[in-house]
C-alpha atoms as a PDB file:
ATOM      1  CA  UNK A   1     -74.597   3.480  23.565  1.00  0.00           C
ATOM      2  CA  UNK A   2     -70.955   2.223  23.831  1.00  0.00           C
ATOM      3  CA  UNK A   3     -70.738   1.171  20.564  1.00  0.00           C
ATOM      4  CA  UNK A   4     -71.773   4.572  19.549  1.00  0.00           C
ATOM      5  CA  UNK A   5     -68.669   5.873  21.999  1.00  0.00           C
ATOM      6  CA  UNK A   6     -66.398   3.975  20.101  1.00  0.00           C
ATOM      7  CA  UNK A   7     -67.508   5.028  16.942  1.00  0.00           C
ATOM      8  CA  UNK A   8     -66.926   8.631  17.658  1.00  0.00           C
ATOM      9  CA  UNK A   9     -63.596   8.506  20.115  1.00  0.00           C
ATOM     10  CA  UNK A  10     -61.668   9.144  16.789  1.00  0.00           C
ATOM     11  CA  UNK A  11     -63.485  12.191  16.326  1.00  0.00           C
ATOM     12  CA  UNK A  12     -63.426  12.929  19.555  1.00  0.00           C
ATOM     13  CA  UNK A  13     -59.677  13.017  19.798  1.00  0.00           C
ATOM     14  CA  UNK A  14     -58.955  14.764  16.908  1.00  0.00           C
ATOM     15  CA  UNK A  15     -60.758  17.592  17.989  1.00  0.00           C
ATOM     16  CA  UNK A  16     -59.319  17.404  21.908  1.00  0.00           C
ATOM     17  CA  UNK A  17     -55.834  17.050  20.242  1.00  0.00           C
ATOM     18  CA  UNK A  18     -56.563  20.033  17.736  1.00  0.00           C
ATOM     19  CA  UNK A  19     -58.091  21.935  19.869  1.00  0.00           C
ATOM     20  CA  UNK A  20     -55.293  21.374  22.683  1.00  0.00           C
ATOM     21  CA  UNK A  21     -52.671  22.276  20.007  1.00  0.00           C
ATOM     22  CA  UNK A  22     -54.736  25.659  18.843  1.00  0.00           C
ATOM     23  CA  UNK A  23     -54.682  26.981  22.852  1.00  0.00           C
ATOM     24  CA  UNK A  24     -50.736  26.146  23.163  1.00  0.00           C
ATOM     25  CA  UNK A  25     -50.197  27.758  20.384  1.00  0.00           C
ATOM     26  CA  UNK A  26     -52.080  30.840  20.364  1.00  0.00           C
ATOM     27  CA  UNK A  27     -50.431  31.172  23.906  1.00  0.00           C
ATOM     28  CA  UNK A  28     -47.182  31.259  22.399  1.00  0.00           C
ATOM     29  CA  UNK A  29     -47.809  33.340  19.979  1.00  0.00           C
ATOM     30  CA  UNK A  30     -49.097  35.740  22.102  1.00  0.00           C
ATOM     31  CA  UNK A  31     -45.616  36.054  24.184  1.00  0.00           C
ATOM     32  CA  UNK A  32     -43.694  36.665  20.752  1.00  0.00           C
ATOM     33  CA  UNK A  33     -43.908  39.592  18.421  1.00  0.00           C
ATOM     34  CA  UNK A  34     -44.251  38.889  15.088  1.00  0.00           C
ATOM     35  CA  UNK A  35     -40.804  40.642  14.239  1.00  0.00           C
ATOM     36  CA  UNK A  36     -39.395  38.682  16.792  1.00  0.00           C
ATOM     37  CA  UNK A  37     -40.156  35.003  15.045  1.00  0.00           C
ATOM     38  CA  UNK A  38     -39.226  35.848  12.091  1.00  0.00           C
ATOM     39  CA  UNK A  39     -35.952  37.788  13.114  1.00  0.00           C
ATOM     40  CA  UNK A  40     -34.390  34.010  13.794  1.00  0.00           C
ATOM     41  CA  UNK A  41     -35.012  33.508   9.642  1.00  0.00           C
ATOM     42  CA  UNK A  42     -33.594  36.298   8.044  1.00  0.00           C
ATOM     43  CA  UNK A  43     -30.593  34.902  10.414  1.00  0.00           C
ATOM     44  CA  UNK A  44     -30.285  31.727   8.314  1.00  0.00           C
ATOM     45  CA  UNK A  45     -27.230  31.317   6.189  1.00  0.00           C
ATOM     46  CA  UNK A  46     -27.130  30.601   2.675  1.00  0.00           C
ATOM     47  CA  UNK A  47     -25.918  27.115   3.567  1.00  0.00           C
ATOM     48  CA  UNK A  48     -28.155  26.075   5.146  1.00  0.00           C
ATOM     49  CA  UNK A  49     -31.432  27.596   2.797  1.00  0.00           C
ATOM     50  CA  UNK A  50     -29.557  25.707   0.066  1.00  0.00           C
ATOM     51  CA  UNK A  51     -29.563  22.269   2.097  1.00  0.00           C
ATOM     52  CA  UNK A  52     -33.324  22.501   3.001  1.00  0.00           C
ATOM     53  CA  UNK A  53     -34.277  22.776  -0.476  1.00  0.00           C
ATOM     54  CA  UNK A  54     -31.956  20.339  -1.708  1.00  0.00           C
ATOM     55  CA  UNK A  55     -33.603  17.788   1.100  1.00  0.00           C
ATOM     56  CA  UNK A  56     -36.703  19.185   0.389  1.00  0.00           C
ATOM     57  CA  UNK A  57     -36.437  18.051  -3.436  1.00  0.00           C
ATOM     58  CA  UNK A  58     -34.925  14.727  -2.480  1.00  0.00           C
ATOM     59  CA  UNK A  59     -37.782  14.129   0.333  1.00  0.00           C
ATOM     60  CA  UNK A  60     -40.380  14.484  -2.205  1.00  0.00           C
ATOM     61  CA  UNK A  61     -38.645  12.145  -4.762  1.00  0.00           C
ATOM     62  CA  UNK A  62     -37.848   9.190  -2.050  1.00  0.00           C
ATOM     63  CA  UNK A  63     -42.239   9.480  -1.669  1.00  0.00           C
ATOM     64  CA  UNK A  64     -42.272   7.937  -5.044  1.00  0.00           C
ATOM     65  CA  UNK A  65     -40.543   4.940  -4.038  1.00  0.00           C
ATOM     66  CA  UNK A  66     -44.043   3.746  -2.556  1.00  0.00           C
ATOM     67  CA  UNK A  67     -45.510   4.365  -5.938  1.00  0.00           C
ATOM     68  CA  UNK A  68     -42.646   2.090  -7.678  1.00  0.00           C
ATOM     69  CA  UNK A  69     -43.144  -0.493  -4.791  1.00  0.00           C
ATOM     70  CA  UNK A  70     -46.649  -0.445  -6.320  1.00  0.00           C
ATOM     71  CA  UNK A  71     -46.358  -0.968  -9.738  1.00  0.00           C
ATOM     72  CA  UNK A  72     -43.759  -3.909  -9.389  1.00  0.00           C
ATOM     73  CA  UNK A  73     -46.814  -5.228  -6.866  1.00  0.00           C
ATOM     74  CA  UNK A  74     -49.304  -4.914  -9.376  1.00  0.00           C
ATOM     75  CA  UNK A  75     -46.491  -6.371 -11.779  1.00  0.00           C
ATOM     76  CA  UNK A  76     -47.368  -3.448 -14.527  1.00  0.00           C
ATOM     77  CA  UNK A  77     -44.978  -1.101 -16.011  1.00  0.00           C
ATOM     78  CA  UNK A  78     -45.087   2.143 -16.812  1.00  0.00           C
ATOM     79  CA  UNK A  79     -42.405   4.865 -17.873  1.00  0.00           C
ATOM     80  CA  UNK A  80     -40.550   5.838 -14.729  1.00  0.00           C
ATOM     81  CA  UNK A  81     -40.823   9.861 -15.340  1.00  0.00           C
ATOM     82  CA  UNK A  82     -44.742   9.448 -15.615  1.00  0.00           C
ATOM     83  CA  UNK A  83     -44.551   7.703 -11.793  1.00  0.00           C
ATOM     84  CA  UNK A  84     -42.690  10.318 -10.446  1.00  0.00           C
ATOM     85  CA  UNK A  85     -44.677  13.063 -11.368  1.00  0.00           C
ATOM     86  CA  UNK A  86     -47.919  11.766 -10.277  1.00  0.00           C
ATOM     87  CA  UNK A  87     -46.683  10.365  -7.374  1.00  0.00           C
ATOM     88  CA  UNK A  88     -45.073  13.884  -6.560  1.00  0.00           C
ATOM     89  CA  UNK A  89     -48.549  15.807  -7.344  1.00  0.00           C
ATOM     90  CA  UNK A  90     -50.318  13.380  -5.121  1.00  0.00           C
ATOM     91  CA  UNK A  91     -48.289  13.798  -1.951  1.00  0.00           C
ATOM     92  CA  UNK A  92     -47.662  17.471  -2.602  1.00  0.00           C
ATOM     93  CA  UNK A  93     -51.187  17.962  -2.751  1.00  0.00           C
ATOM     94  CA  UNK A  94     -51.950  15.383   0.077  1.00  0.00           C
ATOM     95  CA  UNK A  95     -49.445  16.207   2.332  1.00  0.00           C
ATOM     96  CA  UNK A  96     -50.382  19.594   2.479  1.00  0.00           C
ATOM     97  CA  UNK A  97     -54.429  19.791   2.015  1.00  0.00           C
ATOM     98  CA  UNK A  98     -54.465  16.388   4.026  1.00  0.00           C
ATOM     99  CA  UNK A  99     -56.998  13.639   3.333  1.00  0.00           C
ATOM    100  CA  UNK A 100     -54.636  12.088   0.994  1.00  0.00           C
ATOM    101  CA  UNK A 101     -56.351   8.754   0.783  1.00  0.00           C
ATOM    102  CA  UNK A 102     -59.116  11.138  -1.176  1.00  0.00           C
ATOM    103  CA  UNK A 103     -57.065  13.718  -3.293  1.00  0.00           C
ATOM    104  CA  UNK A 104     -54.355  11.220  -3.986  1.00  0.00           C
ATOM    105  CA  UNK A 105     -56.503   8.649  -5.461  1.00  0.00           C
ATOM    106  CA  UNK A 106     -58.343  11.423  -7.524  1.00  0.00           C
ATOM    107  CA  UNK A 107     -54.965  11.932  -9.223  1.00  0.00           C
ATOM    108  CA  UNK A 108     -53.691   8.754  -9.504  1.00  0.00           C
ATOM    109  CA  UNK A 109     -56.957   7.729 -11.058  1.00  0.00           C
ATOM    110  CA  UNK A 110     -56.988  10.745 -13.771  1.00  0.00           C
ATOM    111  CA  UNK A 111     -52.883  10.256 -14.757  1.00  0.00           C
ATOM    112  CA  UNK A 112     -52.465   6.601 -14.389  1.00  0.00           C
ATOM    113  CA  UNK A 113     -55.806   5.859 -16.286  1.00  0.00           C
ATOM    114  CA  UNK A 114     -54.660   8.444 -18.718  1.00  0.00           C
ATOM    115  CA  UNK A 115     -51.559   6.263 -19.763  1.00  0.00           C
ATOM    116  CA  UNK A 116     -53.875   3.322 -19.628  1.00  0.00           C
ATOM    117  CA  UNK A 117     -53.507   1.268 -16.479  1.00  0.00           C
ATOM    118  CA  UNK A 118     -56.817  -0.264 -15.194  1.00  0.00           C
ATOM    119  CA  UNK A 119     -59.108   1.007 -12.776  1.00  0.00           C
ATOM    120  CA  UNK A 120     -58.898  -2.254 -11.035  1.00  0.00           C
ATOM    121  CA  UNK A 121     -54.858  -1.940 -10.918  1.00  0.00           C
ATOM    122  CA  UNK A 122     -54.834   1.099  -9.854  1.00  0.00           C
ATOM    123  CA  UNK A 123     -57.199   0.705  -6.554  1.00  0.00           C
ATOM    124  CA  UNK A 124     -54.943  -2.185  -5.800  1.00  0.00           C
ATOM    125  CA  UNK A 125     -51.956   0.571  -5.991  1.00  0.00           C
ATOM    126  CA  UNK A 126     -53.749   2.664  -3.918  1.00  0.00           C
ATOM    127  CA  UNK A 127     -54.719   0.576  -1.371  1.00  0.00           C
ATOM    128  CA  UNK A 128     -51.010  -1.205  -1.548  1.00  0.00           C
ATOM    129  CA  UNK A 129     -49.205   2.255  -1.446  1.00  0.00           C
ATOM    130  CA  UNK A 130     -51.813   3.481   1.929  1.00  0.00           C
ATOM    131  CA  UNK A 131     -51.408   0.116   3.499  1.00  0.00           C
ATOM    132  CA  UNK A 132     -46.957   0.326   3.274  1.00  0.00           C
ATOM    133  CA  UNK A 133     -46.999   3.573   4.173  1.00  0.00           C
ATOM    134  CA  UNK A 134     -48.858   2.816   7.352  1.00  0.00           C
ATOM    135  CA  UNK A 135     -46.533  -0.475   7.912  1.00  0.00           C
ATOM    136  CA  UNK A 136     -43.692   1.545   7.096  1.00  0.00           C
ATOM    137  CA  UNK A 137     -44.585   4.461   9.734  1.00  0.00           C
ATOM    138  CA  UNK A 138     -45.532   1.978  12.297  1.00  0.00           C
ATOM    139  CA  UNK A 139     -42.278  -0.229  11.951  1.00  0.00           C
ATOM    140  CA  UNK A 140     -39.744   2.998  11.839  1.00  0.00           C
ATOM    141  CA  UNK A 141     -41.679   4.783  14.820  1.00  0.00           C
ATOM    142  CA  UNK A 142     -41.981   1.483  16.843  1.00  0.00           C
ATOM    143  CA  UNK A 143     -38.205   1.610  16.471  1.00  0.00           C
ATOM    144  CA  UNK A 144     -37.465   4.469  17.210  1.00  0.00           C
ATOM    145  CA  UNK A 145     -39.495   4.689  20.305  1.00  0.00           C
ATOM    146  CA  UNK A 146     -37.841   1.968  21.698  1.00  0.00           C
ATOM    147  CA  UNK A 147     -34.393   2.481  21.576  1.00  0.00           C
ATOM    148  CA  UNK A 148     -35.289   6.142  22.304  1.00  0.00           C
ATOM    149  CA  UNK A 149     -38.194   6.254  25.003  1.00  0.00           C
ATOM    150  CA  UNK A 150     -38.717   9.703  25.335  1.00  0.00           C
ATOM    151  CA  UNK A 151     -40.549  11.794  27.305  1.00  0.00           C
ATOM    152  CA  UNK A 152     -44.141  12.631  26.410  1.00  0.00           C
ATOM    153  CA  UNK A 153     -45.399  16.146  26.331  1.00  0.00           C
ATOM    154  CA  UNK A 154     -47.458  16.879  29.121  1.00  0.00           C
ATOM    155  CA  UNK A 155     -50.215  18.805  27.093  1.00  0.00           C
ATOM    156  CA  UNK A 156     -51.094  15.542  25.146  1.00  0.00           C
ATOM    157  CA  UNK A 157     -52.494  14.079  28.480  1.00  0.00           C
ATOM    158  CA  UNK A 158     -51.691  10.924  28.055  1.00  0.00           C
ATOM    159  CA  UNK A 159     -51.890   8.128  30.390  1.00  0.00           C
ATOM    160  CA  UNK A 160     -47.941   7.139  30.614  1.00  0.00           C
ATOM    161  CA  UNK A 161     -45.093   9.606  30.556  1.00  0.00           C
ATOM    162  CA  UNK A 162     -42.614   7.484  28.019  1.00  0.00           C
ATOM    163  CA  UNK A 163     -42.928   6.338  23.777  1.00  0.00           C
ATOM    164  CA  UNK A 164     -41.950   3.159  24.950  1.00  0.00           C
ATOM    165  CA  UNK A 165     -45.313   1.540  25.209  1.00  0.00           C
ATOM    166  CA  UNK A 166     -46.409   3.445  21.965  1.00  0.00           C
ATOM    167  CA  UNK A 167     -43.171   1.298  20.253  1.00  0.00           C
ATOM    168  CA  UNK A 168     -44.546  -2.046  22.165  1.00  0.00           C
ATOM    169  CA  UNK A 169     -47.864  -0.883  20.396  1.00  0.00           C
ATOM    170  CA  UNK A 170     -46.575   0.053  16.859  1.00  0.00           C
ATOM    171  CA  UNK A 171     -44.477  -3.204  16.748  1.00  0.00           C
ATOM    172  CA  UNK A 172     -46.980  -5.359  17.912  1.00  0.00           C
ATOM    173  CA  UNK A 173     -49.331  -3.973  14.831  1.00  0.00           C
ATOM    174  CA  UNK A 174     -46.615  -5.016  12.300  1.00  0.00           C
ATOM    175  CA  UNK A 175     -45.570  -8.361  13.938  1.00  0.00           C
ATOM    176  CA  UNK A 176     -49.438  -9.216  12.985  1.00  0.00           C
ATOM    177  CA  UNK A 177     -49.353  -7.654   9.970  1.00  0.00           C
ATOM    178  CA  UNK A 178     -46.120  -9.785   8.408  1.00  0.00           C
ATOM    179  CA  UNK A 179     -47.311 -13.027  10.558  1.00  0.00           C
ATOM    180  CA  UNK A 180     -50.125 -11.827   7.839  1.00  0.00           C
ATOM    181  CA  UNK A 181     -48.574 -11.811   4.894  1.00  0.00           C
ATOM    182  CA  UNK A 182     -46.552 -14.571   5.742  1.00  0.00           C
ATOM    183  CA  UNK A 183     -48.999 -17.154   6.289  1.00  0.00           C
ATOM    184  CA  UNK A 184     -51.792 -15.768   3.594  1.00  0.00           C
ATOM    185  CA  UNK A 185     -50.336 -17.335   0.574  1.00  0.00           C
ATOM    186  CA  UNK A 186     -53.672 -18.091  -0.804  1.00  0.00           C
ATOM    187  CA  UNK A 187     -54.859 -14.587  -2.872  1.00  0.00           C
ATOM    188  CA  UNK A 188     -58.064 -12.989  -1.892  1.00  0.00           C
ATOM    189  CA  UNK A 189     -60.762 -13.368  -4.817  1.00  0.00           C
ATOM    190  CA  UNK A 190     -62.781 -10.144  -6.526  1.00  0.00           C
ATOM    191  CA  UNK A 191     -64.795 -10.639  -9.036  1.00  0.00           C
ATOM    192  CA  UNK A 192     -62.743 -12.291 -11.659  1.00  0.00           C
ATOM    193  CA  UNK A 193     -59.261 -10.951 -10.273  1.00  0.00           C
ATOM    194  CA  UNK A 194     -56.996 -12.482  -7.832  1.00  0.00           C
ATOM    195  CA  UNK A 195     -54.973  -9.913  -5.498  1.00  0.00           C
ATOM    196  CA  UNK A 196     -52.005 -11.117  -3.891  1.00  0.00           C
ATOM    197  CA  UNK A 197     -51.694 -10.353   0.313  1.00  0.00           C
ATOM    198  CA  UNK A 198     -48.488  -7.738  -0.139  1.00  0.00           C
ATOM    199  CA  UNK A 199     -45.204  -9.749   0.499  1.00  0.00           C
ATOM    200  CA  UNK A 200     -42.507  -9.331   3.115  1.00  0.00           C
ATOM    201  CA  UNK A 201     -40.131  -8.364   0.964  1.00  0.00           C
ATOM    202  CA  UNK A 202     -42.350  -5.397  -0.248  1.00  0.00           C
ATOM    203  CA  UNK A 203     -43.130  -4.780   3.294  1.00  0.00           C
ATOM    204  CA  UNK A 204     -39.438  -4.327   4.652  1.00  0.00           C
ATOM    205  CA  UNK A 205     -38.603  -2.322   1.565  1.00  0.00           C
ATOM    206  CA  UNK A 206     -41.938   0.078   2.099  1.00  0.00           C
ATOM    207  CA  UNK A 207     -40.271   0.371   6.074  1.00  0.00           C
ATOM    208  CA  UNK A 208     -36.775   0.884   4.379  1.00  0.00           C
ATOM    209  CA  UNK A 209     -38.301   3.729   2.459  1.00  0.00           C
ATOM    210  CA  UNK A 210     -40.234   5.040   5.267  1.00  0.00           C
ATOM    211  CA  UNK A 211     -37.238   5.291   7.258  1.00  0.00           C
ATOM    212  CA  UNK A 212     -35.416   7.153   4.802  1.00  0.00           C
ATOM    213  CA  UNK A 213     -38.573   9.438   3.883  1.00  0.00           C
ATOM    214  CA  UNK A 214     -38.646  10.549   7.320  1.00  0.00           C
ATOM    215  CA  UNK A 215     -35.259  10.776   8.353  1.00  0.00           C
ATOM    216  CA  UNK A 216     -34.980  13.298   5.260  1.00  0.00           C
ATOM    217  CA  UNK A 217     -38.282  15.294   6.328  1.00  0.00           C
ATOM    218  CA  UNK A 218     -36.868  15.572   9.987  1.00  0.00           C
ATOM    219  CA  UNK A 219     -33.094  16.907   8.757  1.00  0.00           C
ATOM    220  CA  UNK A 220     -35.054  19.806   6.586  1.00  0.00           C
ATOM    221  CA  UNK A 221     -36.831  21.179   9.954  1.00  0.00           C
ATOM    222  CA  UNK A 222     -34.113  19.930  12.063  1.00  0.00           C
ATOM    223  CA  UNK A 223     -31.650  22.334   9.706  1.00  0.00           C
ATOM    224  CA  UNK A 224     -34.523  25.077  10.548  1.00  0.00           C
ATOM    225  CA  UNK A 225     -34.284  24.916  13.977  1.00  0.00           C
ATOM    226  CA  UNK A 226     -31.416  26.243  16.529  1.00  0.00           C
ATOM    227  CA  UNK A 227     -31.051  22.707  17.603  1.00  0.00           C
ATOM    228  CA  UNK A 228     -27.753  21.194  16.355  1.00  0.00           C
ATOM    229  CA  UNK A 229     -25.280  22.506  19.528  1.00  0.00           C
ATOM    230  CA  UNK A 230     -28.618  21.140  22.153  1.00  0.00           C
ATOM    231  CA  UNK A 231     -30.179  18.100  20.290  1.00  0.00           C
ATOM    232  CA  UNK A 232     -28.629  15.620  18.673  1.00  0.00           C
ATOM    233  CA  UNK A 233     -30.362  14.551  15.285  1.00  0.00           C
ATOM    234  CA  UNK A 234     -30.844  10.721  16.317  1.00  0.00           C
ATOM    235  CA  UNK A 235     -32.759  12.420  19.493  1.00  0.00           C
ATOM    236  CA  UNK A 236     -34.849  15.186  17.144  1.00  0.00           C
ATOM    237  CA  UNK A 237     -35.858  12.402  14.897  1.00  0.00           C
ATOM    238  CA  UNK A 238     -37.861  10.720  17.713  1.00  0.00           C
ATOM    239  CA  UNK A 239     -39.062  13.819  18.975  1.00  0.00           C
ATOM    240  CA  UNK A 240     -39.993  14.600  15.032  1.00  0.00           C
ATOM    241  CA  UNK A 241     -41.976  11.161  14.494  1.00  0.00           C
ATOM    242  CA  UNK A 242     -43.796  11.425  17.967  1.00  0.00           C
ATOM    243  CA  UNK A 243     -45.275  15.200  16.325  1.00  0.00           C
ATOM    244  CA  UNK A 244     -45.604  13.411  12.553  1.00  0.00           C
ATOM    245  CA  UNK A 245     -47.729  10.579  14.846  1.00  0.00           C
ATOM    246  CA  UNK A 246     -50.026  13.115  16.494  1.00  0.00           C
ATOM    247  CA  UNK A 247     -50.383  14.856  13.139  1.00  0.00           C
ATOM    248  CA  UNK A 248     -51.646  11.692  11.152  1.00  0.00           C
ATOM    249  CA  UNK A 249     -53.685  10.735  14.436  1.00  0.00           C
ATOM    250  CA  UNK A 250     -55.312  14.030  14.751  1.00  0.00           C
ATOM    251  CA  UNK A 251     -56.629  13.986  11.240  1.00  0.00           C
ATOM    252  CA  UNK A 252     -55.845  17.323  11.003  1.00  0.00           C
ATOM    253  CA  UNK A 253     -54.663  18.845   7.419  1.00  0.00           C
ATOM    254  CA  UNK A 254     -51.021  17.846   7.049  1.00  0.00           C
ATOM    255  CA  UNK A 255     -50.720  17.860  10.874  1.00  0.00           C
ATOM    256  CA  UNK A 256     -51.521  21.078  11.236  1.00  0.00           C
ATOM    257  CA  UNK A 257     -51.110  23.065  14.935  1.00  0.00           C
ATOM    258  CA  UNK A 258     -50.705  19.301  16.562  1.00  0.00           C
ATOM    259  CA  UNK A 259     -47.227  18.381  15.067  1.00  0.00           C
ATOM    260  CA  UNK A 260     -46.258  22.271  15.982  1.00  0.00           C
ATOM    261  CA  UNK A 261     -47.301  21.656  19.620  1.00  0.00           C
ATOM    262  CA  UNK A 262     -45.357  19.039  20.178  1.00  0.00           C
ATOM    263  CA  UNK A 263     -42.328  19.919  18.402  1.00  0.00           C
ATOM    264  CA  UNK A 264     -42.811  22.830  20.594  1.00  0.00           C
ATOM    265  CA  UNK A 265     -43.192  21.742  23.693  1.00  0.00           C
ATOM    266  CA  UNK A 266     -40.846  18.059  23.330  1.00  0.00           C
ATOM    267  CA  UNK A 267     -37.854  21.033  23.024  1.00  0.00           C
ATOM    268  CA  UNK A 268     -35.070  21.369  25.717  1.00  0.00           C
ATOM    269  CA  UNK A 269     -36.855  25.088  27.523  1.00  0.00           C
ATOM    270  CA  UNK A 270     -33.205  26.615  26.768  1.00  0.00           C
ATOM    271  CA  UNK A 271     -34.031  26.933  23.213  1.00  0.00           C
ATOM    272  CA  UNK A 272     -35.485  30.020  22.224  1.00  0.00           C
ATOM    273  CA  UNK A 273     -40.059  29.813  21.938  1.00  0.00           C
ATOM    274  CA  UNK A 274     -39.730  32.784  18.984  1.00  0.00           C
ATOM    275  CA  UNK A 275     -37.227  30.767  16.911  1.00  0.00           C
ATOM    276  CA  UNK A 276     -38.756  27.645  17.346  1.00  0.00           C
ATOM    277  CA  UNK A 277     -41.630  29.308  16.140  1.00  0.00           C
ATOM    278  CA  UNK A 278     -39.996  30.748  13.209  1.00  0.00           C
ATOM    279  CA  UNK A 279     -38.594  27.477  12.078  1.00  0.00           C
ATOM    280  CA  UNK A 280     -41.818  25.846  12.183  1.00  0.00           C
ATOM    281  CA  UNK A 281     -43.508  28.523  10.274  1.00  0.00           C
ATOM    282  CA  UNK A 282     -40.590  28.228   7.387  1.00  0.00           C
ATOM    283  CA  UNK A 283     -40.551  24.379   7.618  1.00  0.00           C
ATOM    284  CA  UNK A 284     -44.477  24.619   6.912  1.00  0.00           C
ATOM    285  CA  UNK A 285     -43.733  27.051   3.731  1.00  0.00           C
ATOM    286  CA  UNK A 286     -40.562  25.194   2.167  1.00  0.00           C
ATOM    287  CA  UNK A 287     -41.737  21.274   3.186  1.00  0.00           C
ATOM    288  CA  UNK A 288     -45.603  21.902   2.159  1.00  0.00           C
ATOM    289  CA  UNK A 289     -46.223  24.653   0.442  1.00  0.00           C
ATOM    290  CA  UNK A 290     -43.323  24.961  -1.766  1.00  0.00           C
ATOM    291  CA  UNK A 291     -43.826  22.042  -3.358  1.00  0.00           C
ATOM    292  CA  UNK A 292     -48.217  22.299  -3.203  1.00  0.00           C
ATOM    293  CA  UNK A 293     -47.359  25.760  -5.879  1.00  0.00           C
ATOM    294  CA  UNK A 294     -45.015  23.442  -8.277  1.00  0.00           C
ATOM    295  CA  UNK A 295     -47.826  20.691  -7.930  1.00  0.00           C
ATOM    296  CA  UNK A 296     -50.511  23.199  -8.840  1.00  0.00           C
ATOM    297  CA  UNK A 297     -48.747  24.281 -12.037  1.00  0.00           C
ATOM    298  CA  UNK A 298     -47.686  20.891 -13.206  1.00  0.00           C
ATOM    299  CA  UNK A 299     -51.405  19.670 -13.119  1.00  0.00           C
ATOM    300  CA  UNK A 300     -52.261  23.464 -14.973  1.00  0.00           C
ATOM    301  CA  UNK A 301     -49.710  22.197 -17.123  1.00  0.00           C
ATOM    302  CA  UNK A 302     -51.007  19.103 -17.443  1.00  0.00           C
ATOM    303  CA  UNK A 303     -54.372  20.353 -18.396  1.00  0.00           C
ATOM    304  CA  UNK A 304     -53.443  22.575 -20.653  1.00  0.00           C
ATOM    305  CA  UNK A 305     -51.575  20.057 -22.681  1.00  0.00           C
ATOM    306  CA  UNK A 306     -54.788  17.785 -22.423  1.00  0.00           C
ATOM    307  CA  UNK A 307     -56.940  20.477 -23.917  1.00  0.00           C
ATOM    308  CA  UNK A 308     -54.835  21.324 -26.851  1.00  0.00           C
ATOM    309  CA  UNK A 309     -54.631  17.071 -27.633  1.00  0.00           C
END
């Protein structure tokens, strides 16, 4: 019976957290006329449009650096434009539909195998580029919830009010993780291949490239939002990871509702609920979708080409 209970507390989370983030906001939507959201948009100058793509764009080309990471772990080459865009189509379409363990490895699989790297090598990418992502997160957020403890939204209900033992947490998980890789020097065996235990070096560069990853996501919404004269961006980019944590936690698609809710509610009450809103709503189009429609047509593209071969 317990065992069962800890089986399903994942799922049972993700559906409290999702369904907590649906009521909040539904509520706020409900005090805020459509017009009224996106009035705060059509506000936004040029500059600023123009630097969201531009970070945008150079979000989604720092993601690759996990893939590169990858390839110099599997100690393979291939041609560095062929990386990037399946690297790109995999988190744009992962990102954004979620479950990107699934629809990422179905790409890499199909273009990777195409240009004739082995199945074998390319399930040790996978697993390599899922496994420094997560190190990466941890280490950054562990970070970042230390020096910056902040305050915990109220709707998530949790048992302490501060990050800080979230960061104790986070850190603790990569202490054991590089204690890992530094002691395993001896390479784990499968079936006629020997796989290497990731190295710290890899590790602190995957953590380097989270941190940039992330601080780049956070400056596109935090360049949505009416923030800049209230919030500094050192103290959005917590307030960004804590919502990016409950996304990913929530098992959600790409976060969604959760990392709204507490965005939303993590917000000094002076700013205005409607253009809050509004930002959320155009980071969502221009950080996920955007770049889900150029994924789309690069692997109709891609098809096409395939076809006429």
């Amino acid at each position: 019976m317990v065992r069962r209970f800890i089986q399903c507390l994942p799922i049972l989370l993700a559906v409290s957290l999702l369904t907590l983030s649906l009521v909040a906001i539904s509520h706020e939507f409900k005090d805020h006329n459509p017009a009224e959201i996106l009035h705060y948009l059509g506000n936004l100058t040029t500059i600023r449009k123009i630097g969201v793509i531009a970070l945008t764009s150079l979000g989604y080309l720092i993601m690759t650096g996990y893939d590169f990471l990858g390839f110099y772990y599997i100690n393979n080459f291939l041609k560095p434009s062929k990386i990037i865009i399946t690297a790109f189509i995999s988190y744009a379409v992962g990102n954004t539909l979620g479950f990107s363990a699934l629809s990422g490895t179905a790409i890499r699989y199909r273009f990777y195998g195409g240009w004739g790297i082995s199945k074998l090598k390319i399930a040790q990418l996978i697993v390599f580029t899922n496994l420094t992502f997560w190190v990466g997160l941890l280490g950054v957020s562990g970070v970042v919830f230390l020096v910056d403890p902040l305050s915990l939204p109220k709707i998530l209900k949790l048992p302490f009010t501060s990050a800080h033992p979230i960061g104790l947490f986070f850190l603790g998980l990569v202490s054991i993780y590089f204690t890992i890789s530094f002691f395993r020097k001896k390479p784990l065996k499968i079936g006629s291949e020997l796989i290497d235990f990731p190295s710290s070096k890899l590790s602190l560069a995957s953590i380097c490239i989270a941190a940039i990853d992330w601080g780049v996501a956070s400056g596109v919404l935090y360049l949505l939002l009416p923030v800049s004269k209230i919030v500094s961006f050192p103290g959005f980019f917590g307030i960004y990871i804590l919502g990016l944590i409950a996304g990913l936690i929530s098992s959600v698609p790409g976060g969604l509702g959760v990392f709204e809710t507490v965005i939303l509610f993590s917000l000094p009450n002076t700013i205005s609920q409607a253009d809050i809103l509004g930002g959320l709503i155009a980071y969502r189009a221009i950080y996920y979708f955007l770049p889900l429609i150029v994924a789309i047509i690069l692997l109709i593209i891609k098809e096409i080409q395939q076809q006429r071969v």
